[in-house]
N, C-alpha and C. Protein backbone atom coordinates (compact mmCIF):
# COMPACT_ATOMS: atom_id res chain seq x y z
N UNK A 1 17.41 18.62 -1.11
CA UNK A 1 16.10 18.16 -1.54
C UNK A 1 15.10 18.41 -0.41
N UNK A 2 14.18 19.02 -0.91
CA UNK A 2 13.11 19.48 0.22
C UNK A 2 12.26 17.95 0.83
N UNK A 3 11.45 18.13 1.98
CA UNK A 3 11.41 17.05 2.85
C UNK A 3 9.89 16.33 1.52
N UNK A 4 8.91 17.52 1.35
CA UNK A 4 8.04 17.06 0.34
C UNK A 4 8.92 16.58 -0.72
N UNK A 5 9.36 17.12 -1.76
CA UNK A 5 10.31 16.13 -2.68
C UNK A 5 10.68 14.67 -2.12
N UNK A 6 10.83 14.50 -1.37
CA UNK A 6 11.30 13.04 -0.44
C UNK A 6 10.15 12.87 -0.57
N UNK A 7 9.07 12.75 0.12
CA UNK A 7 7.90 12.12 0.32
C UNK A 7 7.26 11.91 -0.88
N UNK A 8 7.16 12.97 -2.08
CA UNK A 8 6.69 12.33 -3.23
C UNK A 8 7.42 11.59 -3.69
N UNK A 9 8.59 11.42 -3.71
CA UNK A 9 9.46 10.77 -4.59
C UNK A 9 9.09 9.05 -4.23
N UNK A 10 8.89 9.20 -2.90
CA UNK A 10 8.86 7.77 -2.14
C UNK A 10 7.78 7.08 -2.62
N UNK A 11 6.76 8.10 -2.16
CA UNK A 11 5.18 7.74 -2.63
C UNK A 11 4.92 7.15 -4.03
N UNK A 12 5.45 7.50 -4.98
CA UNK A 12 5.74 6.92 -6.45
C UNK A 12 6.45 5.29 -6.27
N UNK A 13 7.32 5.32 -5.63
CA UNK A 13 8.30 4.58 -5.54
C UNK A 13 7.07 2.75 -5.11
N UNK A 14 8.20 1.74 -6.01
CA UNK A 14 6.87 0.57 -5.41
C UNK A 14 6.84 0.19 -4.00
N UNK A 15 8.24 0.48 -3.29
CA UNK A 15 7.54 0.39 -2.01
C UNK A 15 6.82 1.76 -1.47
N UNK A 16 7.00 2.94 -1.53
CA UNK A 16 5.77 3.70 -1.07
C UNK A 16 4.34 3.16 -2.03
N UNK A 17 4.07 2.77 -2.78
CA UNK A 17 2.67 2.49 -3.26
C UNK A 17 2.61 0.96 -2.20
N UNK A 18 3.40 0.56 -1.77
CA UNK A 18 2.90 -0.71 -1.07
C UNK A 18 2.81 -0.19 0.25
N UNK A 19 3.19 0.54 0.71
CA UNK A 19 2.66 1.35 1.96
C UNK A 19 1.60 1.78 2.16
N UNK A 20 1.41 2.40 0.96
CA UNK A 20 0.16 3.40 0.50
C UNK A 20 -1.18 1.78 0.96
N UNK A 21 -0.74 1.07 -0.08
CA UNK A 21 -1.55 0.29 0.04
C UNK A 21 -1.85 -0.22 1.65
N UNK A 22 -0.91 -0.36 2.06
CA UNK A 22 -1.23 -1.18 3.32
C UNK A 22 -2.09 -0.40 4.31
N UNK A 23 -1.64 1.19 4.00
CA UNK A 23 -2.00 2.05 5.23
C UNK A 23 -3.98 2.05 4.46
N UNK A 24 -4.04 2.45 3.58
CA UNK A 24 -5.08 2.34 2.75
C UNK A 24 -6.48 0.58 3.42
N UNK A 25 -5.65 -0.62 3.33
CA UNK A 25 -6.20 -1.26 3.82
C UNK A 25 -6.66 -1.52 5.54
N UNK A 26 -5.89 -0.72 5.83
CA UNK A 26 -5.51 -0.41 7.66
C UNK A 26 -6.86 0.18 7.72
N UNK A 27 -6.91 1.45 6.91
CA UNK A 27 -7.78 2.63 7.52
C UNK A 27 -9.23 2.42 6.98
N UNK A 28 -9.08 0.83 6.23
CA UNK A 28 -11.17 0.88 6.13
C UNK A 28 -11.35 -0.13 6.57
N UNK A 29 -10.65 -0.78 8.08
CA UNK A 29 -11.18 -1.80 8.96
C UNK A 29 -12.29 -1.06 9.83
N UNK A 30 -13.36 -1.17 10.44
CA UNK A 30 -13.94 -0.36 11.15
C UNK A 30 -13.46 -0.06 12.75
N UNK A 31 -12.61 -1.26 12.94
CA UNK A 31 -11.97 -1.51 14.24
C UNK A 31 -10.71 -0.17 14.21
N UNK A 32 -10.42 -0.54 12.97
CA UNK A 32 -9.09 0.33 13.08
C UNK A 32 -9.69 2.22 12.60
N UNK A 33 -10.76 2.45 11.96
CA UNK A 33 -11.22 3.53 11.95
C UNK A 33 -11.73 4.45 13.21
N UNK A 34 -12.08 3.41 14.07
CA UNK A 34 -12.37 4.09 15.98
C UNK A 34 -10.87 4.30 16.22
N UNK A 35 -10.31 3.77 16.22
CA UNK A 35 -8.77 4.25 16.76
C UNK A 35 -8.39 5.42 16.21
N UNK A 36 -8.32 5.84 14.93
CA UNK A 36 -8.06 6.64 14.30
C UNK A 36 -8.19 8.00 14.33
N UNK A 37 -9.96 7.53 14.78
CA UNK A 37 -10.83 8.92 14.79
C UNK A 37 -10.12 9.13 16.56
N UNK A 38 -10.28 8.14 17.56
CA UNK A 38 -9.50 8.85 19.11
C UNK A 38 -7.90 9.68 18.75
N UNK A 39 -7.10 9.39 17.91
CA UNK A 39 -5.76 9.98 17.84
C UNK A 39 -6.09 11.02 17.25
N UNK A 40 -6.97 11.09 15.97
CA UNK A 40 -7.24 12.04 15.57
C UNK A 40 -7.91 13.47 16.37
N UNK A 41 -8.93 12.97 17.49
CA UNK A 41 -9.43 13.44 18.25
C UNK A 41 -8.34 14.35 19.58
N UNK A 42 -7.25 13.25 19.81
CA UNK A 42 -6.52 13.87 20.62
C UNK A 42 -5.62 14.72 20.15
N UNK A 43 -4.64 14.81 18.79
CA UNK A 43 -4.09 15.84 18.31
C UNK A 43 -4.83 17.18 18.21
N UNK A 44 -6.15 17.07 17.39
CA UNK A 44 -6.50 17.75 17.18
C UNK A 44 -7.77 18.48 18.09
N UNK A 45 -7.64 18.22 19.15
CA UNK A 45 -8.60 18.94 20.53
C UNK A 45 -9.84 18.36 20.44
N UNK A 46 -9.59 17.31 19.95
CA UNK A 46 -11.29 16.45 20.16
C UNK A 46 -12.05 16.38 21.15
N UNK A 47 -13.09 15.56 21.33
CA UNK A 47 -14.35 16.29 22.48
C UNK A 47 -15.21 17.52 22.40
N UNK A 48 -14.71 18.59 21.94
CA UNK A 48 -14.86 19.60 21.16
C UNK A 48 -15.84 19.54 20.62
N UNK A 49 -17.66 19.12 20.62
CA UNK A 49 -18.40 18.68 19.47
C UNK A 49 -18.30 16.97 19.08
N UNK A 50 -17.73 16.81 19.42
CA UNK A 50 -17.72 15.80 19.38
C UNK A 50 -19.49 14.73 19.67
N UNK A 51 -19.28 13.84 18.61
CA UNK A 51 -20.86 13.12 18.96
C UNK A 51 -21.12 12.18 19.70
């Protein structure tokens, strides 16, 4: 079973929708959206343009 097959399968599943949910409520704190955007920033070569 391919690794996507796993991950959708999960994602359906009620605990992946309660994940979903949680990560979902995580990511529209504004506290927790600055964090997000720095990890995001550091994987992906942030500073770069950055504002």
């Amino acid at each position: 079973m391919s690794l996507f097959k796993k991950v959708a399968d999960f994602a359906k599943s009620p605990q992946g929708r309660q994940a979903l949910n949680q990560a979902k409520k995580y990511a529209s704190d504004p506290k927790n959206k600055h964090k997000i955007e720095q990890v995001k920033n550091k994987l992906f070569g942030g500073g770069k343009g950055h504002r």
